[in-house]
Protein backbone atom coordinates (compact mmCIF):
# COMPACT_ATOMS: atom_id res chain seq x y z
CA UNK A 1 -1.21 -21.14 5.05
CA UNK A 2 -1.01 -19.26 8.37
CA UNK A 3 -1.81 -15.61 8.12
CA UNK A 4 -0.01 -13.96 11.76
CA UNK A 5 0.21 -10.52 12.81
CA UNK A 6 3.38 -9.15 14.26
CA UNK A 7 4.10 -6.28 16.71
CA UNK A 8 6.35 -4.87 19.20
CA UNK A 9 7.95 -7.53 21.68
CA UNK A 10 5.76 -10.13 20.44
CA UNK A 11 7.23 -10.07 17.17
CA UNK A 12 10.20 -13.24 16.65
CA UNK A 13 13.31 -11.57 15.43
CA UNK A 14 13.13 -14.36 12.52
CA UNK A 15 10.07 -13.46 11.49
CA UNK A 16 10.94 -9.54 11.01
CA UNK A 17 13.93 -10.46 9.28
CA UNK A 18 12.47 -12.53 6.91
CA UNK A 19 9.70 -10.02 6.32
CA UNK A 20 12.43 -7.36 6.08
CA UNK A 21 14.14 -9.97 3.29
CA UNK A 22 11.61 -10.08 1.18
CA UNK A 23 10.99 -6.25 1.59
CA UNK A 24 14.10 -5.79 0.32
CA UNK A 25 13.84 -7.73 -2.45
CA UNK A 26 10.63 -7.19 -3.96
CA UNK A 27 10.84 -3.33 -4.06
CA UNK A 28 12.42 -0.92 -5.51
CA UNK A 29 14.63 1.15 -3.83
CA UNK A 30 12.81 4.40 -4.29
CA UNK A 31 9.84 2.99 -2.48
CA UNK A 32 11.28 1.59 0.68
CA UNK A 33 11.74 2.73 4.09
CA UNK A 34 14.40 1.70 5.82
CA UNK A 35 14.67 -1.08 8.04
CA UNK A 36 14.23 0.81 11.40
CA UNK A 37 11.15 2.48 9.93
CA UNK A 38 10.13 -0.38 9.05
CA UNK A 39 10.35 -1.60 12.49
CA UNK A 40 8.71 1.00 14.39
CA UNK A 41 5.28 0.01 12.62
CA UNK A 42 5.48 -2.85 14.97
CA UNK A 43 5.05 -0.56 17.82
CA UNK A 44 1.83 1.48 16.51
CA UNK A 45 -1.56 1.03 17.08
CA UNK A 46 -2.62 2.55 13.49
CA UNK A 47 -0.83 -0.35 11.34
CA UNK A 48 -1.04 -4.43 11.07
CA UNK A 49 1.89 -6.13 9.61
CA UNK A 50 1.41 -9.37 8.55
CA UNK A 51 3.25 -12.74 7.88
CA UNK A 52 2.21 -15.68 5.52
CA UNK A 53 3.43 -18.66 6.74
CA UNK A 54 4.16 -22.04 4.72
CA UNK A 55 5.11 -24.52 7.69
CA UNK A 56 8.26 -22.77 8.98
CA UNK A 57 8.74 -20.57 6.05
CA UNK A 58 7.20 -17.18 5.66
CA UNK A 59 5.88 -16.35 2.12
CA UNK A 60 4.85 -13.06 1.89
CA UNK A 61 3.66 -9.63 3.97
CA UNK A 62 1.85 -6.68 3.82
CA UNK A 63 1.84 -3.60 5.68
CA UNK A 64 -1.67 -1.97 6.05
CA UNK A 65 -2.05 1.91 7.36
CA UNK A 66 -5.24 2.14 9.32
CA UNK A 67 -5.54 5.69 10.77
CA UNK A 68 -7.84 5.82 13.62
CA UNK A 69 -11.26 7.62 13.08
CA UNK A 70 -11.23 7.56 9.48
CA UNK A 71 -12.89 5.89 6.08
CA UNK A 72 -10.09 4.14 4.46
CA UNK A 73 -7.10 2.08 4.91
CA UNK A 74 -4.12 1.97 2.56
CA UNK A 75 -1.87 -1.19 1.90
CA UNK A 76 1.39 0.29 1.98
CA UNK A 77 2.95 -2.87 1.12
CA UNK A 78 2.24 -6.14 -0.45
CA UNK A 79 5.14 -8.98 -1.30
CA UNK A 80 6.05 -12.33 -1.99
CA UNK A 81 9.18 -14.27 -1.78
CA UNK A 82 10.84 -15.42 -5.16
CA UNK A 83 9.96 -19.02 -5.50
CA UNK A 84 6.74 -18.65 -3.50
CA UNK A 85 4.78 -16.72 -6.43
CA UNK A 86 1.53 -18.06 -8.00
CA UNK A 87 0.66 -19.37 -4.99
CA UNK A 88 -2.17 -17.67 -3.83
CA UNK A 89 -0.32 -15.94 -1.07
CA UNK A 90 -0.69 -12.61 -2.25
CA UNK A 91 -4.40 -13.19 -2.97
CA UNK A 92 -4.87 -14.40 0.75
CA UNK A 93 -2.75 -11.45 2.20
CA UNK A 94 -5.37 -8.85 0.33
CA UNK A 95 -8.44 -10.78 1.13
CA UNK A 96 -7.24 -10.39 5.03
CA UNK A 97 -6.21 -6.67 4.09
CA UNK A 98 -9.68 -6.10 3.10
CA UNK A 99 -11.07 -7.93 6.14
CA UNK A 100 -8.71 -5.90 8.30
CA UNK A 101 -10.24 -2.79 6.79
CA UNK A 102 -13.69 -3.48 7.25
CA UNK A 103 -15.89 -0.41 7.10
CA UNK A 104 -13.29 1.38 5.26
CA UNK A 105 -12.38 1.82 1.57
CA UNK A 106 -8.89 0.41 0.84
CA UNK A 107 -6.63 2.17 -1.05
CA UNK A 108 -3.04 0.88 -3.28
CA UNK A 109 -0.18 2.62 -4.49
CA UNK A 110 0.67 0.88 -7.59
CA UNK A 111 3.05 1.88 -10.29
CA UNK A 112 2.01 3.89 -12.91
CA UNK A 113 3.19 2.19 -16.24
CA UNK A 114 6.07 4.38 -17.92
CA UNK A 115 9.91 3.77 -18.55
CA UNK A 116 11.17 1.49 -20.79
CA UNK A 117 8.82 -1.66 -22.27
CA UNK A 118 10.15 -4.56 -19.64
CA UNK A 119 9.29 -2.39 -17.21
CA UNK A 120 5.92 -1.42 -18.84
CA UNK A 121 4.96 -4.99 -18.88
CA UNK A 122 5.88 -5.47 -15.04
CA UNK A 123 3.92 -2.28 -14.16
CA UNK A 124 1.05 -3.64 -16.33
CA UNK A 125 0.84 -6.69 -14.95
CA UNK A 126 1.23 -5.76 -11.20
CA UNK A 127 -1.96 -3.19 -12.42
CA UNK A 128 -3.93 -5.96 -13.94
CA UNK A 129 -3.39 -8.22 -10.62
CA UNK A 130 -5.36 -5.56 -8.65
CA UNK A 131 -7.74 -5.33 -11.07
CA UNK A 132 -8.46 -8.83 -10.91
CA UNK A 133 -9.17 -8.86 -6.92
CA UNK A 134 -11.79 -6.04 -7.78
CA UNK A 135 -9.17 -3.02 -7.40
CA UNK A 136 -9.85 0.34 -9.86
CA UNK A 137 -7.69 3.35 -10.47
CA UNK A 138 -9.12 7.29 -9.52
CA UNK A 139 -8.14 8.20 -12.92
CA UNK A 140 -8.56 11.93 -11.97
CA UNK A 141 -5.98 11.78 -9.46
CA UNK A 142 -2.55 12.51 -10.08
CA UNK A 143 -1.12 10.88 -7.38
CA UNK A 144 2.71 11.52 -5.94
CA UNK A 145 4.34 10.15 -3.34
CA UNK A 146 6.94 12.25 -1.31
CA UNK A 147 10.77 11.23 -1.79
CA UNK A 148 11.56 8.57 0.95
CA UNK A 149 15.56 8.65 0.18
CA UNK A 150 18.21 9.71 -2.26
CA UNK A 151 16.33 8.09 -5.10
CA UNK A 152 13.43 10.15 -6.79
CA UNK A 153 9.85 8.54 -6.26
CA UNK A 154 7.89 6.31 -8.95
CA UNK A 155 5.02 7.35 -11.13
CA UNK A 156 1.91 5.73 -9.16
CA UNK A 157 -1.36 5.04 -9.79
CA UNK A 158 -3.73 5.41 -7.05
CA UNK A 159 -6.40 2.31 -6.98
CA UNK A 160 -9.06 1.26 -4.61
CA UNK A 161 -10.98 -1.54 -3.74
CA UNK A 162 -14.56 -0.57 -2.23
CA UNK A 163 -14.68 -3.20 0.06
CA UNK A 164 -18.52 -2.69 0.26
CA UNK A 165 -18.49 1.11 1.03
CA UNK A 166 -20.01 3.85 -1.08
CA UNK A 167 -17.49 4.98 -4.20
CA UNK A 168 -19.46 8.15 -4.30
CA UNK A 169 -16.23 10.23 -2.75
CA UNK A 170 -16.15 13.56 -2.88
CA UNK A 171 -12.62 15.95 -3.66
CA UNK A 172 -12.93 17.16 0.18
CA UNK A 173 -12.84 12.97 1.20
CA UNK A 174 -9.92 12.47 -1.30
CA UNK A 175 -8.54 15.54 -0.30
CA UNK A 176 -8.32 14.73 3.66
CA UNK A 177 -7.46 11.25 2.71
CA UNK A 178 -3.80 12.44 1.34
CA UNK A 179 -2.99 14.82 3.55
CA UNK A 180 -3.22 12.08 6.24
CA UNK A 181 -1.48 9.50 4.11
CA UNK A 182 1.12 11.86 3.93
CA UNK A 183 1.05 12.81 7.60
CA UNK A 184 0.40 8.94 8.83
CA UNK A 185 2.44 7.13 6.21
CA UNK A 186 5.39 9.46 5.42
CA UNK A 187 5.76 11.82 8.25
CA UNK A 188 5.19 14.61 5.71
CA UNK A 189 3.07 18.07 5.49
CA UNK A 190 1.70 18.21 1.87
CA UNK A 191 1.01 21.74 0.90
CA UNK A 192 -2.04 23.04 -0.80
CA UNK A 193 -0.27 23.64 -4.53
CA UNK A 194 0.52 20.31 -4.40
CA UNK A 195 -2.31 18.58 -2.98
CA UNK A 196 -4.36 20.80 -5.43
CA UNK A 197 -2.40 19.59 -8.29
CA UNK A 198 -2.87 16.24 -7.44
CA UNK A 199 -6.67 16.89 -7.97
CA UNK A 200 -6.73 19.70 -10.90
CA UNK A 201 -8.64 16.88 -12.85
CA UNK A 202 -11.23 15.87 -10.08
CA UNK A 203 -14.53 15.98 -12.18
CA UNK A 204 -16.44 19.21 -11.36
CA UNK A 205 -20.04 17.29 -10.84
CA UNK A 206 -18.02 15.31 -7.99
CA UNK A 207 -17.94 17.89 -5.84
């Protein structure tokens, strides 16, 4: 398996549509960008999107968020291509996530589970894969994403994986660290009600 990043003019048209393919097809509506906005993280110095590679075909992605100057990362987006599951590819795409955020604590949004029990299942399951590769969930955080498009956002869960950093983080850290997801990742201003609401059940003796 080749792991390759892509950006700006170096990036084969075939290879963006194919990771734009399986973009499409993995996620729900509500969570995706579209495909320009998709394509202008090729151009920035603050993201890595990568391809897995079978021979000719590619496999998988992700889309890591790695703001300059700061403590974490976030994997926006992990995906595989139907028929390519079970494969290890995802595995290898977070291993290289992690390496890509060394020094840095690297956050997932993952769906929270809720809806109907098929979906439950899917949403558990997704959960339990993270948990597996060493992922856990700030279970005092009521996480929200902004709306991206006419469809209302998921429940999420936010996890983490420590990636050998210290998991002592404070509700200032967490604080700063989603007001520049949403800045960074979604082009948003989060206001303090809603920030604060996020964290109305951050544990008092964590600061």
């Amino acid at each position: 398996m080749q792991l390759s990043r892509i950006s700006g003019a170096l990036a084969a048209p075939d290879d963006f549509d194919a990771v734009f393919g399986i973009y499409e097809s993995a996620l729900p509506a509500a969570e995706r960008k579209t495909r320009a906005e998709l394509a202008t993280l090729l151009e920035r110095n603050d993201y890595a999107v990568i391809a897995a590679r079978r021979g000719k075909q590619v496999g998988g992605f992700s889309v890591i968020f790695l703001p300059d100057q700061n403590t974490f990362s976030l994997l926006e987006y992990l995906a595989t291509r139907q028929g390519c599951r079970g494969q290890g590819i995802g595995q290898a795409l977070f291993e290289h996530a992690l390496e890509l955020s060394h020094g840095r604590t690297l956050l997932i949004e993952v769906e929270a589970e809720c809806g109907p029990e098929a979906e439950r299942r899917l949403q558990r399951r997704r959960k339990r894969y993270y948990e597996r590769l060493g992922c856990l969930t700030f279970e005092s955080v009521s996480y929200k994403m902004p709306q991206l498009n006419s469809e209302s956002p998921p429940a999420l869960d936010l996890m983490y994986h420590p990636n050998g950093m210290d998991t002592s983080i404070s509700k200032d850290v967490m604080r700063t660290w989603i007001t520049r997801i949403y800045s960074g990742v979604y082009n948003r201003q989060i206001g303090e009600p809603t920030i604060e609401a996020m964290l109305q059940d951050w544990p008092a003796n964590q600061g």
